[in-house]
N, C-alpha and C. Protein backbone atom coordinates (compact mmCIF):
# COMPACT_ATOMS: atom_id res chain seq x y z
N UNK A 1 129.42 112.69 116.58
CA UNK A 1 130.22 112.54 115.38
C UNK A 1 131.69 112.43 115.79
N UNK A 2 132.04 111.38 115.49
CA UNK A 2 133.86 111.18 115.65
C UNK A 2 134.90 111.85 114.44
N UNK A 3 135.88 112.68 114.80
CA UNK A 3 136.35 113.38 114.16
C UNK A 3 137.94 112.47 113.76
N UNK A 4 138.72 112.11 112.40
CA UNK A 4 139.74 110.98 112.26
C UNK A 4 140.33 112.21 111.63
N UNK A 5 141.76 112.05 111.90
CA UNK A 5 142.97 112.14 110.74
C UNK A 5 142.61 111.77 109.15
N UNK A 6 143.48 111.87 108.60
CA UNK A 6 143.16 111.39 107.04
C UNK A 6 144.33 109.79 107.40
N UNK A 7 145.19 109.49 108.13
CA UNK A 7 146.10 108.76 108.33
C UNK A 7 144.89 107.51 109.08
N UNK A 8 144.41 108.01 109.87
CA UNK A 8 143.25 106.91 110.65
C UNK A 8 142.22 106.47 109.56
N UNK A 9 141.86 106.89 109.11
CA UNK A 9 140.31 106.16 108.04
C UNK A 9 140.05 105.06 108.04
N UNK A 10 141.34 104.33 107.88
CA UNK A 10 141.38 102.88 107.34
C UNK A 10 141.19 102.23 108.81
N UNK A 11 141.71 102.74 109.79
CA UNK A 11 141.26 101.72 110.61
C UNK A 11 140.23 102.02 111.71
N UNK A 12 139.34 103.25 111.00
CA UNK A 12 137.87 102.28 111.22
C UNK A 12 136.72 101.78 110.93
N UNK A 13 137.48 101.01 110.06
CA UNK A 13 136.58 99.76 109.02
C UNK A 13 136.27 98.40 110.24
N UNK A 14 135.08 98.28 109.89
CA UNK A 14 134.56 97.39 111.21
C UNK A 14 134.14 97.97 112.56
N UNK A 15 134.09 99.08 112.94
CA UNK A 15 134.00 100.00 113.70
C UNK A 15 132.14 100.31 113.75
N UNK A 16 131.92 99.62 115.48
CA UNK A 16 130.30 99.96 115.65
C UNK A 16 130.46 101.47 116.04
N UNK A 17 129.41 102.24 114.86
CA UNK A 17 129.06 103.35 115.92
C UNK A 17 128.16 103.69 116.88
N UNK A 18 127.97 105.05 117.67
CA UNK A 18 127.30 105.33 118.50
C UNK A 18 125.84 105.84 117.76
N UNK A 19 125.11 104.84 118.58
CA UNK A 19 123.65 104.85 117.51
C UNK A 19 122.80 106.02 118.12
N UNK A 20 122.36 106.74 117.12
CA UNK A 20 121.71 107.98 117.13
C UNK A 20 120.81 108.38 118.29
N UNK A 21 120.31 109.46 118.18
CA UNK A 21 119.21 109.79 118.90
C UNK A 21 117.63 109.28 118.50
N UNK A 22 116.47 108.63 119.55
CA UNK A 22 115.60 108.48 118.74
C UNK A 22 114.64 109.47 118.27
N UNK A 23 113.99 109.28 117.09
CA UNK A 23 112.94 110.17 116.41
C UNK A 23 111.65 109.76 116.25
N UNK A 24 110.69 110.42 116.56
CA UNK A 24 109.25 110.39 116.56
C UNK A 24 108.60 110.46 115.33
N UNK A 25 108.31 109.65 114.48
CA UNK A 25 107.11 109.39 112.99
C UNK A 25 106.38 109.95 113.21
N UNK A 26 105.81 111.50 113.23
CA UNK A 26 104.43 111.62 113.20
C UNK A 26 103.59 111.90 111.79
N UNK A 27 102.41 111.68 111.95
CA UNK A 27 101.43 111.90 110.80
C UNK A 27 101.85 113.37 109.80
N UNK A 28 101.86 114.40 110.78
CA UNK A 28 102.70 115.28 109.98
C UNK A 28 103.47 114.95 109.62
N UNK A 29 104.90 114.67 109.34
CA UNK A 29 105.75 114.37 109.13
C UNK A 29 105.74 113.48 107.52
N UNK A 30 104.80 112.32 108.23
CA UNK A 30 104.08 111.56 106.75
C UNK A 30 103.22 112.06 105.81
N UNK A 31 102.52 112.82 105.84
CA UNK A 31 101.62 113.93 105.21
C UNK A 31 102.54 114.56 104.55
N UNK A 32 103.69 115.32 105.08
CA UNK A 32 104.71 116.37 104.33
C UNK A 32 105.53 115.78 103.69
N UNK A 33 105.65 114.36 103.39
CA UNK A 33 106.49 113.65 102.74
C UNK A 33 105.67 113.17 101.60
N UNK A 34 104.50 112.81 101.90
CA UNK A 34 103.56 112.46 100.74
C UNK A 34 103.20 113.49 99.88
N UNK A 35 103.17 114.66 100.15
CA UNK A 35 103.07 115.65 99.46
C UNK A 35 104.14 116.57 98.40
N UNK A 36 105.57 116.18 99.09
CA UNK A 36 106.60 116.10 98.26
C UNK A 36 106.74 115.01 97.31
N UNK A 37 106.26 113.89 97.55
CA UNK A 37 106.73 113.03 96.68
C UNK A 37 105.13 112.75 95.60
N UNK A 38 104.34 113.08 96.02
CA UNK A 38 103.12 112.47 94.99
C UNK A 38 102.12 111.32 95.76
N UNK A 39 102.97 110.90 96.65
CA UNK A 39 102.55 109.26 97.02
C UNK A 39 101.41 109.44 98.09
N UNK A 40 100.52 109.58 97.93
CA UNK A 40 99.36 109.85 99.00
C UNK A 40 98.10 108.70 99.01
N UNK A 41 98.94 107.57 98.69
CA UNK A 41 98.43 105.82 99.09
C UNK A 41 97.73 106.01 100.74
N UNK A 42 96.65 106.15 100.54
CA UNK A 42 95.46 105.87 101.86
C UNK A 42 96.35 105.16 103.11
N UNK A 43 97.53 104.22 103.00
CA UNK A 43 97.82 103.54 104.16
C UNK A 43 98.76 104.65 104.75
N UNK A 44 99.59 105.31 104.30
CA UNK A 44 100.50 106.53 104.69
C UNK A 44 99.45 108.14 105.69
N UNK A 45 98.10 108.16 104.44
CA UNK A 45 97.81 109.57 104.56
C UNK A 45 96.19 109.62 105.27
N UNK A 46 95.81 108.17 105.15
CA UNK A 46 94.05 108.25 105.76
C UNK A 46 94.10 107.84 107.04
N UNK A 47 94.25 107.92 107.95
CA UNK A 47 94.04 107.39 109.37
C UNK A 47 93.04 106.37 109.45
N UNK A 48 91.63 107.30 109.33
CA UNK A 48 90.33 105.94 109.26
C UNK A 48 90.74 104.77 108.53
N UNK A 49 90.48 105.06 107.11
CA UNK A 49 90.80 104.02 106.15
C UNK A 49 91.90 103.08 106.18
N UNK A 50 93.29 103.64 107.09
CA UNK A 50 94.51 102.62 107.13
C UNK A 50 94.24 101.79 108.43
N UNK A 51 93.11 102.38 109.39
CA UNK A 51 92.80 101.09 110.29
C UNK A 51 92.32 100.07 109.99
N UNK A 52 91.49 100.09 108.86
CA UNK A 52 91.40 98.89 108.19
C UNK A 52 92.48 97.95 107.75
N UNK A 53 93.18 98.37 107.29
CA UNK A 53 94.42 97.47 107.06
C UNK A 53 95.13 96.53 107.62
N UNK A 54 96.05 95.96 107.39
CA UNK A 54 96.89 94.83 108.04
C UNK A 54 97.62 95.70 109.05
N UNK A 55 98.17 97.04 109.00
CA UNK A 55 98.89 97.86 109.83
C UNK A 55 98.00 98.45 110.97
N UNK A 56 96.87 98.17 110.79
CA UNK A 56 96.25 98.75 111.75
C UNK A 56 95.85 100.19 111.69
N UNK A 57 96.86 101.50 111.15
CA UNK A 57 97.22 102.51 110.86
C UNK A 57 98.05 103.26 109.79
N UNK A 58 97.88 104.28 110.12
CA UNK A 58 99.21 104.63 109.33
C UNK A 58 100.15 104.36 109.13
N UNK A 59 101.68 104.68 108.47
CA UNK A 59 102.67 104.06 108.00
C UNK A 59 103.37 104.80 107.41
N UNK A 60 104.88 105.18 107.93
CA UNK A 60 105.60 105.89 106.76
C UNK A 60 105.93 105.53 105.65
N UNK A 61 105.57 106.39 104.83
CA UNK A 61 106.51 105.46 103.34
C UNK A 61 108.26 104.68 103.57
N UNK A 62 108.39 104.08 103.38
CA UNK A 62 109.53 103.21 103.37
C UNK A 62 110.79 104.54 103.05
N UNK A 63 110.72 105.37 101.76
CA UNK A 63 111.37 106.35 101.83
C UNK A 63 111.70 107.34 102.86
N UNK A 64 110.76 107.57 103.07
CA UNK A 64 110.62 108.54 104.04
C UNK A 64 111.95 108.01 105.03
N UNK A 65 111.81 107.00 105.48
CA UNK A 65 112.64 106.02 106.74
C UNK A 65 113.68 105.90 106.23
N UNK A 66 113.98 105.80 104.68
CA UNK A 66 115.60 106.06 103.88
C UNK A 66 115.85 106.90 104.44
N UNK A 67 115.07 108.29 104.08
CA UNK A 67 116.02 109.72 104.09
C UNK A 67 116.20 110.14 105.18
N UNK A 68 115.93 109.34 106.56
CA UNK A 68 116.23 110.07 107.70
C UNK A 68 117.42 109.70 108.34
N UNK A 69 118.15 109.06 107.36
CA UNK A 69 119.33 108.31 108.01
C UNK A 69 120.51 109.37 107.48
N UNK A 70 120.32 110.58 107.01
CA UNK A 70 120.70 111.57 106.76
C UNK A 70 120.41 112.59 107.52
N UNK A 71 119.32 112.83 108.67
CA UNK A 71 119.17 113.47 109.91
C UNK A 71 120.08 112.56 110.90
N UNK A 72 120.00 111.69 110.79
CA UNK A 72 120.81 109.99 111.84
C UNK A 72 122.32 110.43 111.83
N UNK A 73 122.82 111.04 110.57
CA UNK A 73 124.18 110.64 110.29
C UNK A 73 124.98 111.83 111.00
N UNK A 74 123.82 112.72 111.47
CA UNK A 74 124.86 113.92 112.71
C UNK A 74 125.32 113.55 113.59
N UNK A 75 124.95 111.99 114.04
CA UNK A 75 125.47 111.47 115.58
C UNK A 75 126.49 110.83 115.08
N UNK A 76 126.34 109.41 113.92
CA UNK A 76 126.68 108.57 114.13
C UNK A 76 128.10 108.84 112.72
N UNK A 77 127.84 109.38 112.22
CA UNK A 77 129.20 109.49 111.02
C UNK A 77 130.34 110.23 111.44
N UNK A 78 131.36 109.59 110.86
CA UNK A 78 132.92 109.79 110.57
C UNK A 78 132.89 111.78 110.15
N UNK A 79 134.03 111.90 110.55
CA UNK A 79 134.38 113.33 109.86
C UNK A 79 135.97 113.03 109.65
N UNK A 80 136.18 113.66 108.52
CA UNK A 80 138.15 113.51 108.25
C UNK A 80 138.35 115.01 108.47
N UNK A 81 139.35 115.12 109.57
CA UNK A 81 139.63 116.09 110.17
C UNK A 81 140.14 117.03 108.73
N UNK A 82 139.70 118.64 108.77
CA UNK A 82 139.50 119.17 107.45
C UNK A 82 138.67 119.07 106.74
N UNK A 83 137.39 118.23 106.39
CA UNK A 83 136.59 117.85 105.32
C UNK A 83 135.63 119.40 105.11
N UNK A 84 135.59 119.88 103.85
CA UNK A 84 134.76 120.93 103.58
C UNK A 84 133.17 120.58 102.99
N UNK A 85 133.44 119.45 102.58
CA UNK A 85 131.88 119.37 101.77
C UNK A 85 132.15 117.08 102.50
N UNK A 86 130.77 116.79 102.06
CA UNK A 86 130.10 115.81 102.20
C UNK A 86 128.89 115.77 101.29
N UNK A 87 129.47 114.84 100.51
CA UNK A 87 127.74 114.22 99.47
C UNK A 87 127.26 113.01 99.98
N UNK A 88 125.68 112.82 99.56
CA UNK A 88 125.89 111.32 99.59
C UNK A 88 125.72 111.01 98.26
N UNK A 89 126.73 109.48 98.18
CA UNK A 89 126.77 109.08 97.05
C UNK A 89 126.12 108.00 96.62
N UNK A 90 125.18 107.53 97.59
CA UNK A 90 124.11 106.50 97.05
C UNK A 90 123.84 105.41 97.89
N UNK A 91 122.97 104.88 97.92
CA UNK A 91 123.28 103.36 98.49
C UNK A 91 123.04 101.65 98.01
N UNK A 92 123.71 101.01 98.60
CA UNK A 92 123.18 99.52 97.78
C UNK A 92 122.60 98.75 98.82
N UNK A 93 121.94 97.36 98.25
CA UNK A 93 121.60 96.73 99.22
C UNK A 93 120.38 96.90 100.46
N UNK A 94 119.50 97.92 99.65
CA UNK A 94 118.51 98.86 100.47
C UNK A 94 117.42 97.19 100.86
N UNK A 95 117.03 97.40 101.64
CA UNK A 95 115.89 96.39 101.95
C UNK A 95 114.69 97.49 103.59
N UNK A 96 113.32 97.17 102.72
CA UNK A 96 112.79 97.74 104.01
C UNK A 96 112.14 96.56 105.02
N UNK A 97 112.05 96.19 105.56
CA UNK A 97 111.92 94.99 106.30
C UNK A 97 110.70 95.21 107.36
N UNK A 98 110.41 96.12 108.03
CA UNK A 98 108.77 96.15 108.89
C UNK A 98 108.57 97.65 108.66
N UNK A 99 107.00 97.43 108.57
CA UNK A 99 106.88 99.34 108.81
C UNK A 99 107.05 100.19 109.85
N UNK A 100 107.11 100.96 109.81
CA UNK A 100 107.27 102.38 110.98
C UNK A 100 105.73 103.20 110.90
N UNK A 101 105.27 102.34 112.04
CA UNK A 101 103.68 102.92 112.20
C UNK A 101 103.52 104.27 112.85
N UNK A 102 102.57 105.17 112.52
CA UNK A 102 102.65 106.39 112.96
C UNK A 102 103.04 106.88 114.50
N UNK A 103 103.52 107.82 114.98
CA UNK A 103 104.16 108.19 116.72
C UNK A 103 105.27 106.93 116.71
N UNK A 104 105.86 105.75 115.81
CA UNK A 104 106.89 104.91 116.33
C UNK A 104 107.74 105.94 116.67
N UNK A 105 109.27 105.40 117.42
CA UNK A 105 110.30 106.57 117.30
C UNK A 105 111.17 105.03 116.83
N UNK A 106 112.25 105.55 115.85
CA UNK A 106 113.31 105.37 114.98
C UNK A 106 114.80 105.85 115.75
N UNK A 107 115.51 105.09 115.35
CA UNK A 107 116.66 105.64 115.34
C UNK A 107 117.97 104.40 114.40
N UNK A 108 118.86 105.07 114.60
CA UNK A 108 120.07 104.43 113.28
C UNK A 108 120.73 104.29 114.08
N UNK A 109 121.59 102.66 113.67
CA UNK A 109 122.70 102.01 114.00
C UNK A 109 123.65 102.12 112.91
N UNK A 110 125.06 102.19 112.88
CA UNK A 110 126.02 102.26 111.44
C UNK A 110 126.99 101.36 111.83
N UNK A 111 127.81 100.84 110.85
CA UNK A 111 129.27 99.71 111.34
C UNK A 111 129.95 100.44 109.61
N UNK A 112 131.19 100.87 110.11
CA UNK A 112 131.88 101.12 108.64
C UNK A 112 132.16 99.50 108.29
N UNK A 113 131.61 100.20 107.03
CA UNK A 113 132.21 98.83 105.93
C UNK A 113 133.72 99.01 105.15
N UNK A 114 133.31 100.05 105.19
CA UNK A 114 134.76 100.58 104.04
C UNK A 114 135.44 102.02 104.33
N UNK A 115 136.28 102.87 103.87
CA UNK A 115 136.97 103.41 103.89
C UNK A 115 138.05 103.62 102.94
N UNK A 116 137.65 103.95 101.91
CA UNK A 116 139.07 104.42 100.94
C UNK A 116 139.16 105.81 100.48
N UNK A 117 140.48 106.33 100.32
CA UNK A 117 140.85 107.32 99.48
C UNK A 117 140.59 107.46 97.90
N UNK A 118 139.83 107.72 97.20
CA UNK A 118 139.68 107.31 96.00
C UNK A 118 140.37 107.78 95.25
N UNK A 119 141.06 109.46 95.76
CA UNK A 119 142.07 110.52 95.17
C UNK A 119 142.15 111.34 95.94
N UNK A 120 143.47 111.97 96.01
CA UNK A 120 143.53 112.84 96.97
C UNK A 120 142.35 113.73 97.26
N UNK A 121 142.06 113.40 98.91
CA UNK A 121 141.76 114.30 99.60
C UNK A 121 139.83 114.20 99.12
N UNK A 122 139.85 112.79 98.58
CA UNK A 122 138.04 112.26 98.50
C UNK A 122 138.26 111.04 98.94
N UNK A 123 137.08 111.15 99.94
CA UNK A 123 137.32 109.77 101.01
C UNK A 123 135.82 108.72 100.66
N UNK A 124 136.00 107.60 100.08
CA UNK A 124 134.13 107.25 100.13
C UNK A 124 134.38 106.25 100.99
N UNK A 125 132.88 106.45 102.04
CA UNK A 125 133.09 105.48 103.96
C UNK A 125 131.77 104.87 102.97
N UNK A 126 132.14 103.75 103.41
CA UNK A 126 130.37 102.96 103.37
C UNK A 126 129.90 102.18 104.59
N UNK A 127 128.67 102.53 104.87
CA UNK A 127 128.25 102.62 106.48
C UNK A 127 127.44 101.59 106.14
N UNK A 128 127.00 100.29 106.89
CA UNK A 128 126.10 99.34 107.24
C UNK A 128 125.09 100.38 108.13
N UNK A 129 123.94 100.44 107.51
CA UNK A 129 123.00 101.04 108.27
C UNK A 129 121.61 100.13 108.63
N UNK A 130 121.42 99.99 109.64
CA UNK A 130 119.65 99.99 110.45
C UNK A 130 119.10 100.55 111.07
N UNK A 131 118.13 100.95 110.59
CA UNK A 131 116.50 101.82 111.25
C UNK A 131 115.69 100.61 112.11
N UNK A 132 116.29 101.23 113.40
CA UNK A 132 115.45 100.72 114.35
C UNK A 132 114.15 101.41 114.81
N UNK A 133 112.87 100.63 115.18
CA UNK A 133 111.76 100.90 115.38
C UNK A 133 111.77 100.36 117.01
N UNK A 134 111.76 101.71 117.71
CA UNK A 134 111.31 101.24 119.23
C UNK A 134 110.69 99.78 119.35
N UNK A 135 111.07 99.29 120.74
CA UNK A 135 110.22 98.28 120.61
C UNK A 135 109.18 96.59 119.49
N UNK A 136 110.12 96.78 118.30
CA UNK A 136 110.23 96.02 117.57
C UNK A 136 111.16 95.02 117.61
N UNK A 137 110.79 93.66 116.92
CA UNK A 137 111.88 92.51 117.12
C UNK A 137 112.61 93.18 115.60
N UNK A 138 112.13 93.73 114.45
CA UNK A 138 112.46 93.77 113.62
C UNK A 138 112.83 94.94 113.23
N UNK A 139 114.03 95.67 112.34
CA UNK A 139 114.36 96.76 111.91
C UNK A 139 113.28 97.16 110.89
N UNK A 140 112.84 98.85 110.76
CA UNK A 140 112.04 98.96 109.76
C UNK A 140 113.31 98.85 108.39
N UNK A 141 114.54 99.58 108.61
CA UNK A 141 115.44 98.66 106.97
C UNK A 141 116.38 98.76 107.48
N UNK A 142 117.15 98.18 106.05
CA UNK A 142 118.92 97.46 106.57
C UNK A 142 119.57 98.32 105.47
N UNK A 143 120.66 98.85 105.27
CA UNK A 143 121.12 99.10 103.54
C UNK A 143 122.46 99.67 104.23
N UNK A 144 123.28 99.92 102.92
CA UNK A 144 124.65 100.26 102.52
C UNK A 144 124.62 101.37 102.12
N UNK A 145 125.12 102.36 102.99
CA UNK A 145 124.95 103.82 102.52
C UNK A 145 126.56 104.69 102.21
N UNK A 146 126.96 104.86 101.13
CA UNK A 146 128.11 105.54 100.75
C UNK A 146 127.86 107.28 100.52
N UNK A 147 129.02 107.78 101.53
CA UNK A 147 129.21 109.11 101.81
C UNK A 147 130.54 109.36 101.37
N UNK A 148 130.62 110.39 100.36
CA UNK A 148 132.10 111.24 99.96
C UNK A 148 132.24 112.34 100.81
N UNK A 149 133.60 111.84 101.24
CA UNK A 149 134.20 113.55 101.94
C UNK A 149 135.40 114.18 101.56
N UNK A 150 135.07 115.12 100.84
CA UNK A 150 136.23 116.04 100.38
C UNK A 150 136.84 117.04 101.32
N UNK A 151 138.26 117.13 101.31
CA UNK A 151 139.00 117.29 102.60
C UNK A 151 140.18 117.60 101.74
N UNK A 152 140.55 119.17 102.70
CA UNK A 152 141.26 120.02 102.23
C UNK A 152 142.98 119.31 102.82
C-alpha cells in the first residue's frame, strides 16, 4: 500500500499499481459464499454434476471474484496520509469476462483513474481493476471500483 500527502493525490492519476498477492479459489471458499448469498446453482456447489458442464468443474460465482478485490486492495490501494475511515463506494463498468475454476489462484491489477477531493478532507480514487486468473489468456473481470477516504 503506497502512502500520499493530501497535496500528491492528483498526481497519481494514471498510475500502474503493484499487483497483489495471488489467491487460491477453493471449493470451500465457494460453498461459503453460496451459502451467504442463496446461490447454490450446481455449477458453483456440485463437483460431479459441474463436470458435466462446459467448465468442466466448479466455478466461483462471478461475485464472489467482485468481492475479493477488497482482500486485493491491502497491496495495491492508495492511502492519504491521515485517512481514518475508507468506504467503498461502488463500482461501474463491472464486466465478468472468464470463470475462475475451482484451486485457480487470482490476483488484482489497479491503474488510478481518478482522484478528487470532493470536500474537505473526502477523497473518491477510482481504480481500473482486473482479476487475473493464473495462467489464463483472459481476465476472470475488468470494472471501475470507487473508494472514499476520509482524512483528518
Amino acid at each position: 500500500m503506497k502512502v500520499l500527502s493530501r497535496e500528491d493525490v492528483a498526481s497519481c492519476v494514471g498510475e500502474q499499481l503493484e499487483a497483489s498477492e495471488w489467491f487460491t479459489v477453493t471449493q470451500t471458499q465457494i460453498n461459503q459464499f453460496a451459502d451467504c448469498t442463496l446461490d447454490h446453482q450446481f455449477i458453483h456447489v456440485d463437483p460431479e454434476k459441474a463436470k458435466e458442464s462446459p467448465f468442466g468443474g466448479t466455478i466461483a460465482h462471478g461475485f464472489l471474484s467482485l468481492s475479493m478485490i477488497s482482500h486485493f486492495a491491502k497491496t495495491f490501494s492508495l492511502m492519504i496520509d491521515g485517512m481514518f475511515m475508507a468506504v467503498n463506494y461502488g463500482f461501474d463498468k463491472v464486466r465478468f469476462i472468464a470463470p475462475v475454476k475451482v484451486d485457480s489462484r487470482i490476483r488484482c491489477h489497479a491503474k488510478v483513474l481518478a482522484a478528487v477531493e470532493k470536500s474537505p478532507g473526502q477523497f473518491m480514487l477510482t481504480y481500473d481493476v482486473e482479476v487475473e486468473i493464473e495462467g489464463s489468456d483472459k481476465p476472470a473481470l475488468k470494472a471501475e471500483w470507487i473508494c472514499m477516504q476520509m482524512v483528518k
